[in-house]
N, C-alpha and C. Protein backbone atom coordinates (compact mmCIF):
# COMPACT_ATOMS: atom_id res chain seq x y z
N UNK A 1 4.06 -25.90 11.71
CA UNK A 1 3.68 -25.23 12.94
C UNK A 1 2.80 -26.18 13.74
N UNK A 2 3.18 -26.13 14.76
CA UNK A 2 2.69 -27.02 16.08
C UNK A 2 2.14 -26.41 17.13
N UNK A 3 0.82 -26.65 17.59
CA UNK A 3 0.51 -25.72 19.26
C UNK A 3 0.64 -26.48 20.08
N UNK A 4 0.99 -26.19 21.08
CA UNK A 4 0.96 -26.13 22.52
C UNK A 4 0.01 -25.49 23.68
N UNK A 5 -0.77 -26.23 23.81
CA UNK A 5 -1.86 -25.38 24.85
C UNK A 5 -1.30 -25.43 26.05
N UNK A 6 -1.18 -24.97 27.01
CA UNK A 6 -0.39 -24.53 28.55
C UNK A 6 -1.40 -23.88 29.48
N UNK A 7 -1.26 -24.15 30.53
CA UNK A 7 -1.62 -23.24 31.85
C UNK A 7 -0.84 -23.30 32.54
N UNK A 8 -0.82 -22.55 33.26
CA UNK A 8 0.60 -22.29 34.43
C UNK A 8 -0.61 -21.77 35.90
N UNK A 9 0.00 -22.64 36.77
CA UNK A 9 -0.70 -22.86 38.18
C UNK A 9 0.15 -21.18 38.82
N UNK A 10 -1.02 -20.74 39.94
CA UNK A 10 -0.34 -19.88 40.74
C UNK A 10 1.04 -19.70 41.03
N UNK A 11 1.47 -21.04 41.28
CA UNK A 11 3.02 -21.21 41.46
C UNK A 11 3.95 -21.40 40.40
N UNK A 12 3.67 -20.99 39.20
CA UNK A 12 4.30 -20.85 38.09
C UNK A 12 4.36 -22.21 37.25
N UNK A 13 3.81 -23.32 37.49
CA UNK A 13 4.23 -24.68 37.45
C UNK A 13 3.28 -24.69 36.00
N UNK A 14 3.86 -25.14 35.06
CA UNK A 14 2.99 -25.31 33.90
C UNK A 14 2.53 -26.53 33.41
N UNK A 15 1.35 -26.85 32.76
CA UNK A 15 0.78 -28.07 32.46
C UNK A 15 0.31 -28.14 31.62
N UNK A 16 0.59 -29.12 30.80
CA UNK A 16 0.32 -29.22 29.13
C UNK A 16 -0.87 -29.62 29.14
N UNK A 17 -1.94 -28.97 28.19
CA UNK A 17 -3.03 -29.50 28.45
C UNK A 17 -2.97 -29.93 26.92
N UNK A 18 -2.59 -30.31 26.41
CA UNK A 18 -2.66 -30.72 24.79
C UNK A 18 -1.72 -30.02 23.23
N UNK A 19 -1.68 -30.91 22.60
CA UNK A 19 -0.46 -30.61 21.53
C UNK A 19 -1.47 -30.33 20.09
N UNK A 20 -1.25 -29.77 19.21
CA UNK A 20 -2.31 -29.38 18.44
C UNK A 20 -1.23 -29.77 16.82
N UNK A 21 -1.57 -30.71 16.32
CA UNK A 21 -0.93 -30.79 14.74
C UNK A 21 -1.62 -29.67 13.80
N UNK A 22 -2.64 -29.31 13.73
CA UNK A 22 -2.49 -28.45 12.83
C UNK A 22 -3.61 -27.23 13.84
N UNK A 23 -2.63 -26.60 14.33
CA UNK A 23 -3.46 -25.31 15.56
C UNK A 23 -4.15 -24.21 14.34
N UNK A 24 -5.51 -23.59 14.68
CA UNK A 24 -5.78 -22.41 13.77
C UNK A 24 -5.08 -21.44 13.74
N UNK A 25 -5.08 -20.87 12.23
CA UNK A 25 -4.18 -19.44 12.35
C UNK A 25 -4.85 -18.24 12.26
N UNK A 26 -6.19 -18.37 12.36
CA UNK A 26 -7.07 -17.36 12.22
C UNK A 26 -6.76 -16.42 13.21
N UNK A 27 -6.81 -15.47 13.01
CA UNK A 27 -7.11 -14.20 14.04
C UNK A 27 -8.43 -13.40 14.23
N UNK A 28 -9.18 -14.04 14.12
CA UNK A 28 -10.69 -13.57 14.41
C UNK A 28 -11.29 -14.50 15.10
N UNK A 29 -12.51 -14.32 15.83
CA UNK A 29 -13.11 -15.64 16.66
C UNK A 29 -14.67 -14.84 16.36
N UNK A 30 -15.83 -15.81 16.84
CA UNK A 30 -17.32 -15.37 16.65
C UNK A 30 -17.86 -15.20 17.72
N UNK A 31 -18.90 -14.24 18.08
CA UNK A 31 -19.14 -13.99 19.31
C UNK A 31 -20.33 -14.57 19.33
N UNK A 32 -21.01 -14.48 20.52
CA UNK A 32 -22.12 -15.55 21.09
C UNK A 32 -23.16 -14.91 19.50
N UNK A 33 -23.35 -13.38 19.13
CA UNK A 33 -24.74 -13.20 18.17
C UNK A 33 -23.97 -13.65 16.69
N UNK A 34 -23.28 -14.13 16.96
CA UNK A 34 -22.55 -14.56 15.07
C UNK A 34 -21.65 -12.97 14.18
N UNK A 35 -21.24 -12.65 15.43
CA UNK A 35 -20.71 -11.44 14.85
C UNK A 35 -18.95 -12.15 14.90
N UNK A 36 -18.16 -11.43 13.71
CA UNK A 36 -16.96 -12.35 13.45
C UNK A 36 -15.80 -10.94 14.28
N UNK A 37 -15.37 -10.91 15.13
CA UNK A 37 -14.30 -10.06 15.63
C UNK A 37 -12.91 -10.30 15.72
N UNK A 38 -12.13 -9.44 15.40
CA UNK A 38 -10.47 -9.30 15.30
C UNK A 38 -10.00 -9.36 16.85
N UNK A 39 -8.97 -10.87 16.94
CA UNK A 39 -8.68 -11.19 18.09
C UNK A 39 -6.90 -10.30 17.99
N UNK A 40 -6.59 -8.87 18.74
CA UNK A 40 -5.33 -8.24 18.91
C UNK A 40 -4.40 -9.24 19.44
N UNK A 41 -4.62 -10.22 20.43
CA UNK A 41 -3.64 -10.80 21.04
C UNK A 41 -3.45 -12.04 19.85
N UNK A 42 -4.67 -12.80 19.07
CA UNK A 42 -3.86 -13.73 17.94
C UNK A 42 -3.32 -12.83 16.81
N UNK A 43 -3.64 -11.25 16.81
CA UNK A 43 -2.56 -11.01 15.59
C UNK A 43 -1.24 -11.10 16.06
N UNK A 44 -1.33 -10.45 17.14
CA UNK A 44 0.12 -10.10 17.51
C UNK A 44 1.17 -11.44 17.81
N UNK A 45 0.21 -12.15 18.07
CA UNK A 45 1.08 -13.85 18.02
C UNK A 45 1.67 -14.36 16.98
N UNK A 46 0.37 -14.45 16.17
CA UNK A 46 0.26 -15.49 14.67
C UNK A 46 0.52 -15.33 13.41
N UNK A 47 0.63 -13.27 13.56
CA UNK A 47 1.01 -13.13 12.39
C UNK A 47 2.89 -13.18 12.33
N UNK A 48 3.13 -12.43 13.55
CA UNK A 48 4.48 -12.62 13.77
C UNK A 48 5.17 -14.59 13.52
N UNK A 49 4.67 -15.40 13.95
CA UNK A 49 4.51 -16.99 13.96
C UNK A 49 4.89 -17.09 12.40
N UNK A 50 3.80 -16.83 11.82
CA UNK A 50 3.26 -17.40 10.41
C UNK A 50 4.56 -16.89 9.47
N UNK A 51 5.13 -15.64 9.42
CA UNK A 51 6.21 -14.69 9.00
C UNK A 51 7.47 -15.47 9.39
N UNK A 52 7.91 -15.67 10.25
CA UNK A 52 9.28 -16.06 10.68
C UNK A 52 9.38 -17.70 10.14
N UNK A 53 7.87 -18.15 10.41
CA UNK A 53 8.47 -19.78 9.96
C UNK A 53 7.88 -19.89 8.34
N UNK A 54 7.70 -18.92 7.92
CA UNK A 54 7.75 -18.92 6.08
C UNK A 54 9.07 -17.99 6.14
N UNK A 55 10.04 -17.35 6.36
CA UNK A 55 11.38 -17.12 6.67
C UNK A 55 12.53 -17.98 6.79
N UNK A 56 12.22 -18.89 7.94
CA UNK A 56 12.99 -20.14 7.98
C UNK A 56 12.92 -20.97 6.73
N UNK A 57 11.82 -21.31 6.67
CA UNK A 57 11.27 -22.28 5.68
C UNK A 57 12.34 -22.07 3.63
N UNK A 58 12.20 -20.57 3.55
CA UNK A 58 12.14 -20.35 2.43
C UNK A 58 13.72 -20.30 2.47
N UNK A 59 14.55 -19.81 3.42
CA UNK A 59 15.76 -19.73 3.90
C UNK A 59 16.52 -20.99 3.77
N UNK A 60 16.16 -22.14 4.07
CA UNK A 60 16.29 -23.50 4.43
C UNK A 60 16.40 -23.89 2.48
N UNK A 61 14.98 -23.30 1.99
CA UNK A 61 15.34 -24.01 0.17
C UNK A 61 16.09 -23.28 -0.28
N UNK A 62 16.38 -21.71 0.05
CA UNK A 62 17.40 -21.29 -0.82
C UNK A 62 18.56 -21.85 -0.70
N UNK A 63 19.38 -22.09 0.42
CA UNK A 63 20.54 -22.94 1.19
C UNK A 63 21.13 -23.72 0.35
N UNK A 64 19.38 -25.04 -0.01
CA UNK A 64 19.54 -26.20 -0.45
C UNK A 64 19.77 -26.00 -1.76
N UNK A 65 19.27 -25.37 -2.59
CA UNK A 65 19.34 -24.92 -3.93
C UNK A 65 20.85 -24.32 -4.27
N UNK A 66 21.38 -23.71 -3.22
CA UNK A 66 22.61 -23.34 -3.09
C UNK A 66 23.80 -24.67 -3.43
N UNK A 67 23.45 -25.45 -2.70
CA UNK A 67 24.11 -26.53 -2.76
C UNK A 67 24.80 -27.77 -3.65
N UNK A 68 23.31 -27.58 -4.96
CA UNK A 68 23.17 -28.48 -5.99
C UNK A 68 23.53 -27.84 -6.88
């Protein structure tokens, strides 16, 4: 898994602002008093993310195992 950080200008025009080799998968972030809170928009991203490419992944060795 690879990130992609993006912004997209008023006019829809998007701009890479950086490539991330190993992006966090956390879904919580800390707030300014050190309190640890559940980020809804990284579950709904990352857990879906994290699921499909351990799917692929495991899909891909059964295949290969198939093969030999």
């Amino acid at each position: 898994i690879i990130g992609f950080d993006i912004i997209v200008r008023e006019n829809g025009t998007p701009i890479l602002l950086e490539v991330n080799a190993a992006p966090s998968l956390t879904i919580d972030h800390s707030l300014a008093n050190g309190t640890r809170m559940k980020s809804i928009v990284d579950e709904l991203i990352k857990l879906p993310l994290v699921r499909d490419t351990l799917l692929l992944v495991t899909s891909q060795l059964q295949e290969t195992s198939r093969r030999r």
